[in-house]
PDB file of N, CA and C in Angstrom:
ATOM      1  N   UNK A   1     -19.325  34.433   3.066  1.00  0.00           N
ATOM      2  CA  UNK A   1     -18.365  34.661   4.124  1.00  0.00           C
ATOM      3  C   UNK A   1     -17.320  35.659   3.629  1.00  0.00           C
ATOM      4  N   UNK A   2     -16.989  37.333   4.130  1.00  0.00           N
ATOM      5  CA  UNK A   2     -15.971  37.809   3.903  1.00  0.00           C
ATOM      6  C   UNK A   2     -14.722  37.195   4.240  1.00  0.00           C
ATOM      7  N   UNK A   3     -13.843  37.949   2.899  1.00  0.00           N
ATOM      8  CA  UNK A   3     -12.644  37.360   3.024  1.00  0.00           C
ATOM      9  C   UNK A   3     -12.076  38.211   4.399  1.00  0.00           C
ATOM     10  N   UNK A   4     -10.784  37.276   5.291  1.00  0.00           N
ATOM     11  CA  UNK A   4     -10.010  38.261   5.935  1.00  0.00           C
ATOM     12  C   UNK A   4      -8.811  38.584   5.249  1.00  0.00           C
ATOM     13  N   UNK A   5      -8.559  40.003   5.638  1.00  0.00           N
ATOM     14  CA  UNK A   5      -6.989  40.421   5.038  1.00  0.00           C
ATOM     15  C   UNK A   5      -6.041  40.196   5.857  1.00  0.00           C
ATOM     16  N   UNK A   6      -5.068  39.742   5.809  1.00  0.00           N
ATOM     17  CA  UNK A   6      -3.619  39.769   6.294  1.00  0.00           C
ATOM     18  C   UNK A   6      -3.481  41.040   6.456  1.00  0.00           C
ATOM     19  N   UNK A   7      -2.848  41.052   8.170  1.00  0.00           N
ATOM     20  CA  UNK A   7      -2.090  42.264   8.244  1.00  0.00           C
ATOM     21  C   UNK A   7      -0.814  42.446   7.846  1.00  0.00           C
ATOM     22  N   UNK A   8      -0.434  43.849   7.934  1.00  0.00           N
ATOM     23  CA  UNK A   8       0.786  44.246   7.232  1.00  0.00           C
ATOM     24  C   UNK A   8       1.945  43.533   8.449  1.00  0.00           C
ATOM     25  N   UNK A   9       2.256  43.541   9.382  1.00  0.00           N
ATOM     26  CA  UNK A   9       2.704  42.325  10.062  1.00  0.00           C
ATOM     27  C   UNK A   9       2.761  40.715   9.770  1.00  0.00           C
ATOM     28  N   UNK A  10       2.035  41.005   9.737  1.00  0.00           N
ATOM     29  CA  UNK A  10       1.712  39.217   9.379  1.00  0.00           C
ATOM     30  C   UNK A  10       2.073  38.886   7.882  1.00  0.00           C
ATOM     31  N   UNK A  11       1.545  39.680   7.431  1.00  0.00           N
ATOM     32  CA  UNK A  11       2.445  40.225   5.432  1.00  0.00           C
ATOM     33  C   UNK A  11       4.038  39.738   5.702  1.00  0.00           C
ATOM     34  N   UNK A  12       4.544  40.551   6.299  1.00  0.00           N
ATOM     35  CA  UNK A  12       6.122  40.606   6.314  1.00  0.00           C
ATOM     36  C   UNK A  12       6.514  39.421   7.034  1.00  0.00           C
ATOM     37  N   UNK A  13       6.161  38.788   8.002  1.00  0.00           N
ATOM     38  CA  UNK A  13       6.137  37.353   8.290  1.00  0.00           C
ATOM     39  C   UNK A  13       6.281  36.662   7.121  1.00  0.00           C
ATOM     40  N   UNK A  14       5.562  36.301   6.995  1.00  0.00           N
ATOM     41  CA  UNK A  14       5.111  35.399   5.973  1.00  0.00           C
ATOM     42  C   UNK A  14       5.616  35.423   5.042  1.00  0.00           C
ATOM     43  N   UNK A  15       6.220  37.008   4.101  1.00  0.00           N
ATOM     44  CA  UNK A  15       7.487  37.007   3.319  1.00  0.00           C
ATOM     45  C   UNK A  15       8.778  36.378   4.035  1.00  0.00           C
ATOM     46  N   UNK A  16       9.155  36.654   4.874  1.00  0.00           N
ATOM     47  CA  UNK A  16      10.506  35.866   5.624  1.00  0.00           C
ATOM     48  C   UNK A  16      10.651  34.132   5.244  1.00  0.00           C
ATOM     49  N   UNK A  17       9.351  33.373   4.848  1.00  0.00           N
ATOM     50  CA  UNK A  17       9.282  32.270   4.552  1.00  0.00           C
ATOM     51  C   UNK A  17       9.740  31.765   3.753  1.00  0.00           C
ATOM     52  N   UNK A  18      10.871  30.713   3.659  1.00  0.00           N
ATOM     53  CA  UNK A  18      11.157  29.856   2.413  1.00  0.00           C
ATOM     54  C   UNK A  18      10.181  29.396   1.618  1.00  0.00           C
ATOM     55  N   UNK A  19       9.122  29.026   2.251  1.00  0.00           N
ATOM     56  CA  UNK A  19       8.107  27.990   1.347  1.00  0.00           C
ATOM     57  C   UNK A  19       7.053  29.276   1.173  1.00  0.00           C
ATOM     58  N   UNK A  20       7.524  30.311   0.999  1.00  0.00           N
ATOM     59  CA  UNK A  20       6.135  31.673   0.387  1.00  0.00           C
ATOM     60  C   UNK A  20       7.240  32.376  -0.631  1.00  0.00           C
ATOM     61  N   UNK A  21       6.489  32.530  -1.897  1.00  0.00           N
ATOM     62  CA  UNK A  21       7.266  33.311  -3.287  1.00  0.00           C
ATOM     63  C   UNK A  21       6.736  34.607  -2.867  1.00  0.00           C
ATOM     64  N   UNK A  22       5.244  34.812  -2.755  1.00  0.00           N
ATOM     65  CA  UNK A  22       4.859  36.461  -2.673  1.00  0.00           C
ATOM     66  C   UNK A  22       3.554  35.937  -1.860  1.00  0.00           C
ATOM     67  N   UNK A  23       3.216  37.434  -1.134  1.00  0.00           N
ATOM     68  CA  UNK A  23       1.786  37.220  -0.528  1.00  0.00           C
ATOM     69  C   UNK A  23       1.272  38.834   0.006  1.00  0.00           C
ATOM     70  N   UNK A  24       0.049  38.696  -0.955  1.00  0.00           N
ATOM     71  CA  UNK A  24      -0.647  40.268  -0.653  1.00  0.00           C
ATOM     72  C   UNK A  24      -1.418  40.047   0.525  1.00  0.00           C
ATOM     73  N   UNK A  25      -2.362  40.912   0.413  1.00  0.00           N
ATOM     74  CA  UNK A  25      -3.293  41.278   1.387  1.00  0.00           C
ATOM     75  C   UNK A  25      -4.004  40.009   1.579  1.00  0.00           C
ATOM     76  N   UNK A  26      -4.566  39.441   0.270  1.00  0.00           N
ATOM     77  CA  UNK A  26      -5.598  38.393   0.764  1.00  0.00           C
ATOM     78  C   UNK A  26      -5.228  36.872  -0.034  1.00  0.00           C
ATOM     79  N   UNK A  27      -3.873  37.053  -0.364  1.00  0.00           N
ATOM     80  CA  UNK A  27      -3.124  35.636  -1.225  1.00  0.00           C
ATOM     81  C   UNK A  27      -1.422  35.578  -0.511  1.00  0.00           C
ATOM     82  N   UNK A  28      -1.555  33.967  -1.030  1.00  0.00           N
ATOM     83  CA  UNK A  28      -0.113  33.406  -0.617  1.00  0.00           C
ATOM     84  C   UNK A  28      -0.009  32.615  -1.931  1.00  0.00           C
ATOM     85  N   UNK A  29       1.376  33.262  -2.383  1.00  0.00           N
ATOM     86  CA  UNK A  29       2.049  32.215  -3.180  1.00  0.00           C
ATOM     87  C   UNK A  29       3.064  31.349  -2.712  1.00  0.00           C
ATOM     88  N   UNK A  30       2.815  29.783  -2.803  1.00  0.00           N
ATOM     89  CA  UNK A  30       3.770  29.352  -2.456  1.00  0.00           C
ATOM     90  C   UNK A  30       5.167  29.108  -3.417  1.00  0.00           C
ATOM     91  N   UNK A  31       6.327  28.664  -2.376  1.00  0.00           N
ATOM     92  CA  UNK A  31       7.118  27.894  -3.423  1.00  0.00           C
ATOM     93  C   UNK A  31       6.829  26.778  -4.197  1.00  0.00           C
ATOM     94  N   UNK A  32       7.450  27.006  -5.287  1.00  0.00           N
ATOM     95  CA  UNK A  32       7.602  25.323  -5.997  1.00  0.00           C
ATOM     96  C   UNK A  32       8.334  24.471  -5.264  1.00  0.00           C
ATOM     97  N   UNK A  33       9.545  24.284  -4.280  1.00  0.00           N
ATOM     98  CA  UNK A  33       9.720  23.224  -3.202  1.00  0.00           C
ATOM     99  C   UNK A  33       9.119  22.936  -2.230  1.00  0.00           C
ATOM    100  N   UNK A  34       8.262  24.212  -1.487  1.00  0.00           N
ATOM    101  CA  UNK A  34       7.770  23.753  -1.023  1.00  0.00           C
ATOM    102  C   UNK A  34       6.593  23.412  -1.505  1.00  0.00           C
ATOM    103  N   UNK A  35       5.853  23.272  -2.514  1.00  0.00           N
ATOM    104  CA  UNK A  35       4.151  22.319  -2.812  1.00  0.00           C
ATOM    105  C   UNK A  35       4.867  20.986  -3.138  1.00  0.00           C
ATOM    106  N   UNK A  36       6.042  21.029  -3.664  1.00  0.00           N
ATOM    107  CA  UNK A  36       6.600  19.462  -3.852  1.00  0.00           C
ATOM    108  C   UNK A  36       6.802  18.794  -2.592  1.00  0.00           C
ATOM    109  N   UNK A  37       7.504  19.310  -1.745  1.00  0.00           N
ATOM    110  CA  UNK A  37       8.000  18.976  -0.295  1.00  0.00           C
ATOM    111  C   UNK A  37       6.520  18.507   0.338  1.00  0.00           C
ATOM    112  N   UNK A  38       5.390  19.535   0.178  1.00  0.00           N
ATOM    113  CA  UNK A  38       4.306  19.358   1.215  1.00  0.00           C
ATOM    114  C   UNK A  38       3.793  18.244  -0.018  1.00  0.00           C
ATOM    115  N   UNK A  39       3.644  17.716  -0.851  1.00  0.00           N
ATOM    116  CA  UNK A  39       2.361  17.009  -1.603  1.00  0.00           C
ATOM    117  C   UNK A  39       3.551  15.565  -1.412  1.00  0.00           C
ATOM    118  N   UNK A  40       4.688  15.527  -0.773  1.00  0.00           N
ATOM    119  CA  UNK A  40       5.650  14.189  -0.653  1.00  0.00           C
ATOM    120  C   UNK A  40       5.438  14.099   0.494  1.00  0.00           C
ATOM    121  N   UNK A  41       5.295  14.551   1.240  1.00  0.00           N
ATOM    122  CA  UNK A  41       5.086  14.160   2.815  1.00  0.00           C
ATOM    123  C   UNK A  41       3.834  14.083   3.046  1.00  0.00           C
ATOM    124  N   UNK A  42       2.714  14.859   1.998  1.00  0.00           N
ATOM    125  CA  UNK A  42       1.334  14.688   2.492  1.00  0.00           C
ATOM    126  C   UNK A  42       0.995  12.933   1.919  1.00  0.00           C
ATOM    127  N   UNK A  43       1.490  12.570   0.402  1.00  0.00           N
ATOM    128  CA  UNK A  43       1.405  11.218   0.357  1.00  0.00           C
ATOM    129  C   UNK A  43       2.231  10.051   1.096  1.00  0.00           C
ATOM    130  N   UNK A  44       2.988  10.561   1.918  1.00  0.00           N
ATOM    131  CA  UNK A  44       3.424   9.216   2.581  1.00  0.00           C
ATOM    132  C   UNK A  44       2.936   9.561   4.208  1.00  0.00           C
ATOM    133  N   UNK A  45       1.536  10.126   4.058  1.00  0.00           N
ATOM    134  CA  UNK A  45       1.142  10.417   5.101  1.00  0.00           C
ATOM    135  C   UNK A  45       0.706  11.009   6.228  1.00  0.00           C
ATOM    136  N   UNK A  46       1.817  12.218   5.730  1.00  0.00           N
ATOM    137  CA  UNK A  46       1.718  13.363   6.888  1.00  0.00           C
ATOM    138  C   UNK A  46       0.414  14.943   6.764  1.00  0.00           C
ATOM    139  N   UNK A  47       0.479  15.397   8.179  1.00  0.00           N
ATOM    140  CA  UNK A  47      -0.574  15.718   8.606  1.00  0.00           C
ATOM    141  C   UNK A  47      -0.302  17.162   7.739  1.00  0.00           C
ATOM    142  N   UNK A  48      -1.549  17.711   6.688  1.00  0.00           N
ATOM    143  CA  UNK A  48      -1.688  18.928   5.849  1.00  0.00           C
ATOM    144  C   UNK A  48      -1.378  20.429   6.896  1.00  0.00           C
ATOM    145  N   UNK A  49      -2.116  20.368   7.833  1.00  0.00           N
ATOM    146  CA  UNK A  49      -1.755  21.495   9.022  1.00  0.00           C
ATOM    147  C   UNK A  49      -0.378  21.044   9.603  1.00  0.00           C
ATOM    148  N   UNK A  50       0.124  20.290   9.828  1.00  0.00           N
ATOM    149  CA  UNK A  50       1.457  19.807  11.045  1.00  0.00           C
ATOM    150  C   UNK A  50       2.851  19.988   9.547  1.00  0.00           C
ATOM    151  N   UNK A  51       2.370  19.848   8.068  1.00  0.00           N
ATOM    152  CA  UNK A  51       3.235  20.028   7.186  1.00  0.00           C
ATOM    153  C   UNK A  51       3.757  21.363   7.396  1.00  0.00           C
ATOM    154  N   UNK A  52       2.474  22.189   7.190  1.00  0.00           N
ATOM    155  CA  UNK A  52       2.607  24.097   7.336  1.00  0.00           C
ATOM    156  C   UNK A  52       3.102  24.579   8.359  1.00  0.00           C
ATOM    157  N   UNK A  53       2.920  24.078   9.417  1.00  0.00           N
ATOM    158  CA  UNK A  53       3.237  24.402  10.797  1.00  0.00           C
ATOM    159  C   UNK A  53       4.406  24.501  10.552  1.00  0.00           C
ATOM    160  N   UNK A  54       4.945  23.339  10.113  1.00  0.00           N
ATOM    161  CA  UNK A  54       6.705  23.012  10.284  1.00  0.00           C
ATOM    162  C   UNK A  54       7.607  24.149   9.345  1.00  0.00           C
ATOM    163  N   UNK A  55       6.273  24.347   8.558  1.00  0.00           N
ATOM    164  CA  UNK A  55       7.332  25.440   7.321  1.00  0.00           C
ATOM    165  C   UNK A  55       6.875  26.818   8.143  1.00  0.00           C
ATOM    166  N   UNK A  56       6.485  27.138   9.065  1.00  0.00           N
ATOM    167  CA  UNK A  56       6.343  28.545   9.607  1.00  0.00           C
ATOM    168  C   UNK A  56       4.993  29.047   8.977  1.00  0.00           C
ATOM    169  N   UNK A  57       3.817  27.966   8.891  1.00  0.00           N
ATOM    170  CA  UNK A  57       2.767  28.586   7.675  1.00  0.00           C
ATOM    171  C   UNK A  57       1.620  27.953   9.235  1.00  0.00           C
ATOM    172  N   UNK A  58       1.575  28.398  10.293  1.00  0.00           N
ATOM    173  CA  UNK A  58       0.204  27.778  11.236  1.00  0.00           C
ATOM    174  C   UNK A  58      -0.989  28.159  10.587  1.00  0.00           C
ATOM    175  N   UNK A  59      -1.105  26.915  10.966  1.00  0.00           N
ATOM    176  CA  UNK A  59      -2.760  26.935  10.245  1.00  0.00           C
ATOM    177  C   UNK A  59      -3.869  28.485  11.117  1.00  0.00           C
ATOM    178  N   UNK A  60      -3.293  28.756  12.441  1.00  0.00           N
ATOM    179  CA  UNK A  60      -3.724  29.301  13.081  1.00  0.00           C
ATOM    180  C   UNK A  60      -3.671  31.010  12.293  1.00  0.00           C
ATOM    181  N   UNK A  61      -2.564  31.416  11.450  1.00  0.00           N
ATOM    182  CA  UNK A  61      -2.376  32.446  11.281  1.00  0.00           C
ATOM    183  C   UNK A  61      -2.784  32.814   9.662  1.00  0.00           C
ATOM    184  N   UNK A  62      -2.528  31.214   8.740  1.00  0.00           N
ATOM    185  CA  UNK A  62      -3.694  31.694   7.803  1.00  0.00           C
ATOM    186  C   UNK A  62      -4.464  31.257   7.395  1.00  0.00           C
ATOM    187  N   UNK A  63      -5.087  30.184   8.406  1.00  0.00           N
ATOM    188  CA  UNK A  63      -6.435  29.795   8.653  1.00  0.00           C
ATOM    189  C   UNK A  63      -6.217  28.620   8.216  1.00  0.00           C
ATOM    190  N   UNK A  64      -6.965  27.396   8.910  1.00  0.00           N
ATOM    191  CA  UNK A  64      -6.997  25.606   8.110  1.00  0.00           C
ATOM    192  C   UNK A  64      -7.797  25.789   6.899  1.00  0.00           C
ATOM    193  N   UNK A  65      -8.829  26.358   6.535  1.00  0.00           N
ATOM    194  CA  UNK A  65      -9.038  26.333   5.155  1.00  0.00           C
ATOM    195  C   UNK A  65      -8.207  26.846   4.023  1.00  0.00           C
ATOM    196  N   UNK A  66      -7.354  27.617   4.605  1.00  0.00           N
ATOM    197  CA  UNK A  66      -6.568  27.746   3.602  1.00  0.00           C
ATOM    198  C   UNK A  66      -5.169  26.197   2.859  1.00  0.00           C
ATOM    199  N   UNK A  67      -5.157  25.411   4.309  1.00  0.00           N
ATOM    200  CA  UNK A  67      -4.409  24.553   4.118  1.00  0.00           C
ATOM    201  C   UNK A  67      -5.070  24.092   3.230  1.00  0.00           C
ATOM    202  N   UNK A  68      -6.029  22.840   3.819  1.00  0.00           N
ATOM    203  CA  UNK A  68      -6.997  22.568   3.537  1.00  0.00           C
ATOM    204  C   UNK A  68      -7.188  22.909   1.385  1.00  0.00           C
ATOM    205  N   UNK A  69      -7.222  23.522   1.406  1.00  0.00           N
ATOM    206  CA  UNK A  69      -7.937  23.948  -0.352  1.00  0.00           C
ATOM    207  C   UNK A  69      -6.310  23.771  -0.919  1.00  0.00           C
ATOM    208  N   UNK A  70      -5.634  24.483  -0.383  1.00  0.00           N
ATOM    209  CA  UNK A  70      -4.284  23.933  -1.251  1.00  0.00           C
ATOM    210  C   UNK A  70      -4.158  23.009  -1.190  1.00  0.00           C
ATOM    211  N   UNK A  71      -3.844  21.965  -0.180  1.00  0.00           N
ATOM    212  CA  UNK A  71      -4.140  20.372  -0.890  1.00  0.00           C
ATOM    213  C   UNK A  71      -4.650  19.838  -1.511  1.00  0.00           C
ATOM    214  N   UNK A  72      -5.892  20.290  -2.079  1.00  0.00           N
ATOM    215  CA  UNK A  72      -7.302  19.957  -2.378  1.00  0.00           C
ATOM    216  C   UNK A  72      -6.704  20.321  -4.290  1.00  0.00           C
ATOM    217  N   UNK A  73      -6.249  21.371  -3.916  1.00  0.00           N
ATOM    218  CA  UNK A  73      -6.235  21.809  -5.080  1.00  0.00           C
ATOM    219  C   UNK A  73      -4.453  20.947  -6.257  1.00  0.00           C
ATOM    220  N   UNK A  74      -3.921  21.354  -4.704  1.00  0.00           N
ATOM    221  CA  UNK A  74      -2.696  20.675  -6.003  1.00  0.00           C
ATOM    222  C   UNK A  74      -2.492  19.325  -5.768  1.00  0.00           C
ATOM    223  N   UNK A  75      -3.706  18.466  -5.084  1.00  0.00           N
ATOM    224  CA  UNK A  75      -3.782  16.871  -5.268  1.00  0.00           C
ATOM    225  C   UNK A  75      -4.283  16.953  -6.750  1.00  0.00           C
ATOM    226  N   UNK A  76      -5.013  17.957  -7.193  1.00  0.00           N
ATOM    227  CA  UNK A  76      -5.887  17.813  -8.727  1.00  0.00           C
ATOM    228  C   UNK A  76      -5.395  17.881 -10.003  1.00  0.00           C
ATOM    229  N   UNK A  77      -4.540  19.383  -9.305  1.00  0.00           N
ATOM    230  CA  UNK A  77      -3.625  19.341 -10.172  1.00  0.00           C
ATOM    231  C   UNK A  77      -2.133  18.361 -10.715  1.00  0.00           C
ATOM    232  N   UNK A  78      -2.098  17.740  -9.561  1.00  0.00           N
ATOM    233  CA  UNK A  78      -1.487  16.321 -10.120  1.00  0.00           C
ATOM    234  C   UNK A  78      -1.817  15.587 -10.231  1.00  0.00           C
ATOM    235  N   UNK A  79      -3.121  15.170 -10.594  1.00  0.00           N
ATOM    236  CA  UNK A  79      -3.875  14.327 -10.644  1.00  0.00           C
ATOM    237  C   UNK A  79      -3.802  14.597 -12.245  1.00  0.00           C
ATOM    238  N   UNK A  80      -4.710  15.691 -12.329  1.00  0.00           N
ATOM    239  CA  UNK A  80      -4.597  15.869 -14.336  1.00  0.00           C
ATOM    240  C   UNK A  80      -3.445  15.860 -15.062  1.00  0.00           C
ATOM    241  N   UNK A  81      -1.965  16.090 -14.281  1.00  0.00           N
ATOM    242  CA  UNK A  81      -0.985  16.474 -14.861  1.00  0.00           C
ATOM    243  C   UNK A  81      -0.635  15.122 -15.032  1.00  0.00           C
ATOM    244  N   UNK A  82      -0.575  13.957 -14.323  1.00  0.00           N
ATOM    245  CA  UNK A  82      -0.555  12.154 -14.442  1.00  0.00           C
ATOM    246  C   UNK A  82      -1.487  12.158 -15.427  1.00  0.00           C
ATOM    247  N   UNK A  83      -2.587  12.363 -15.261  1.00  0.00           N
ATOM    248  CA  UNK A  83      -3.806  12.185 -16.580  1.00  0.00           C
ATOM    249  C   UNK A  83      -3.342  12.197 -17.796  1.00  0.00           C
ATOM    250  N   UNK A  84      -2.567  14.144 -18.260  1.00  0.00           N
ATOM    251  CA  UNK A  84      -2.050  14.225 -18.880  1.00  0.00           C
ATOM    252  C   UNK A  84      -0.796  13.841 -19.808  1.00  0.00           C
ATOM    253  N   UNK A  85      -0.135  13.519 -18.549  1.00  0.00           N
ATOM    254  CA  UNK A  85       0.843  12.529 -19.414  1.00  0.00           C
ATOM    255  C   UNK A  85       0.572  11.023 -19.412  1.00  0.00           C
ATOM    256  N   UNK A  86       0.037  10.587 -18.997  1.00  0.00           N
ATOM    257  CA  UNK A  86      -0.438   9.055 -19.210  1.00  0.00           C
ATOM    258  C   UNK A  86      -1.018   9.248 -20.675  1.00  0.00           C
ATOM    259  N   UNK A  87      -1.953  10.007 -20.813  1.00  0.00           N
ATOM    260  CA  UNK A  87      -2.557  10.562 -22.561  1.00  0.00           C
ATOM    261  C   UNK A  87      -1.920  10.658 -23.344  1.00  0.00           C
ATOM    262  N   UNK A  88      -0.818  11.181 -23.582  1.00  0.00           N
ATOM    263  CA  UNK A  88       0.287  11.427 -24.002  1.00  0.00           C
ATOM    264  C   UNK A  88       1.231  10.230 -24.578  1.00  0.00           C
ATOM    265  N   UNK A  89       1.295   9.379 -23.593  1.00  0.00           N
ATOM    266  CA  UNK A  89       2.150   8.544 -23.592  1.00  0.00           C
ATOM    267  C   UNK A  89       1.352   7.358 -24.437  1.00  0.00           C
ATOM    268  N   UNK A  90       0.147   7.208 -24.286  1.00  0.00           N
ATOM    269  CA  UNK A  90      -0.534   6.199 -25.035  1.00  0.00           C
ATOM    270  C   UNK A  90      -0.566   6.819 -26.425  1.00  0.00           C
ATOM    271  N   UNK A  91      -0.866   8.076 -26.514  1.00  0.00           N
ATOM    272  CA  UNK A  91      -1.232   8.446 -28.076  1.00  0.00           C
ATOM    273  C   UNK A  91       0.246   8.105 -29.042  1.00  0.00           C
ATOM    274  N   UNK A  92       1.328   7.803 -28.217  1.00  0.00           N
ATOM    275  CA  UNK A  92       2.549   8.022 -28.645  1.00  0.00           C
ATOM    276  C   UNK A  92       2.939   6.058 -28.499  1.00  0.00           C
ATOM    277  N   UNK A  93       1.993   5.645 -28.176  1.00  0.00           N
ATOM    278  CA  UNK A  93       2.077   3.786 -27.952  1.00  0.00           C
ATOM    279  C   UNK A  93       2.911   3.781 -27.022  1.00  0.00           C
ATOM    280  N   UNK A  94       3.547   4.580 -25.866  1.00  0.00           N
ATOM    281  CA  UNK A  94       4.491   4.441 -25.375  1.00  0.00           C
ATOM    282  C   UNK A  94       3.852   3.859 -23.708  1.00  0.00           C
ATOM    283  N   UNK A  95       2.727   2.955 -23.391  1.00  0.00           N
ATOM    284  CA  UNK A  95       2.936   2.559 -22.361  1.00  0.00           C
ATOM    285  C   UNK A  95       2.991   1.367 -21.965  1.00  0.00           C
ATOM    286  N   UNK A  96       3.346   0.982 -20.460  1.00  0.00           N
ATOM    287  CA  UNK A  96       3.941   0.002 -19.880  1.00  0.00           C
ATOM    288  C   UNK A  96       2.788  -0.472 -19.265  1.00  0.00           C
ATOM    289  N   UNK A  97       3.043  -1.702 -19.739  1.00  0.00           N
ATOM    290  CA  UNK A  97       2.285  -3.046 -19.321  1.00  0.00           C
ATOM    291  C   UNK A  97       2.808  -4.114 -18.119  1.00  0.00           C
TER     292      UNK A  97
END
């Protein structure tokens, strides 16, 4: 499946965003408040597209798979990063019972 590019419109949008650091042609970086903000509201529940929406990110404009995989992705990445320090914390005898 080709990738689509962001237009240069839709570019400058999308810079205007609090919860976007940078975004080229065919990437979005988000903020660090906002992946914290969206991965706290996505665990107590709330909807991965209706999160983005609210931050000016419609799923419509850069697609639900894009939501979609960023959740996917930084559920994992906090997933290993708990991993990681749980590891940590045992090698060091330091956990709670």
């Amino acid at each position: 499946m080709p990738r689509v590019a962001f237009t240069a419109k839709t570019r400058k949008y999308l810079g205007t965003l609090d919860a976007v650091e940078s975004v080229t042609q065919y990437r979005i970086c988000y903020s660090k408040e906002f992946r914290d903000d969206c991965m706290r509201r996505y665990a107590e529940g709330g909807s991965p597209a209706a999160i983005f929406r609210e931050a000016g990110l419609d799923p419509k404009i850069i697609g639900y798979k894009r939501v979609e995989r960023c959740i996917a992705r930084w559920k994992a990445e906090d997933a290993a990063k708990a991993e990681q320090e749980q590891g940590g914390a045992e090698e060091n005898g330091d956990t709670e019972e």
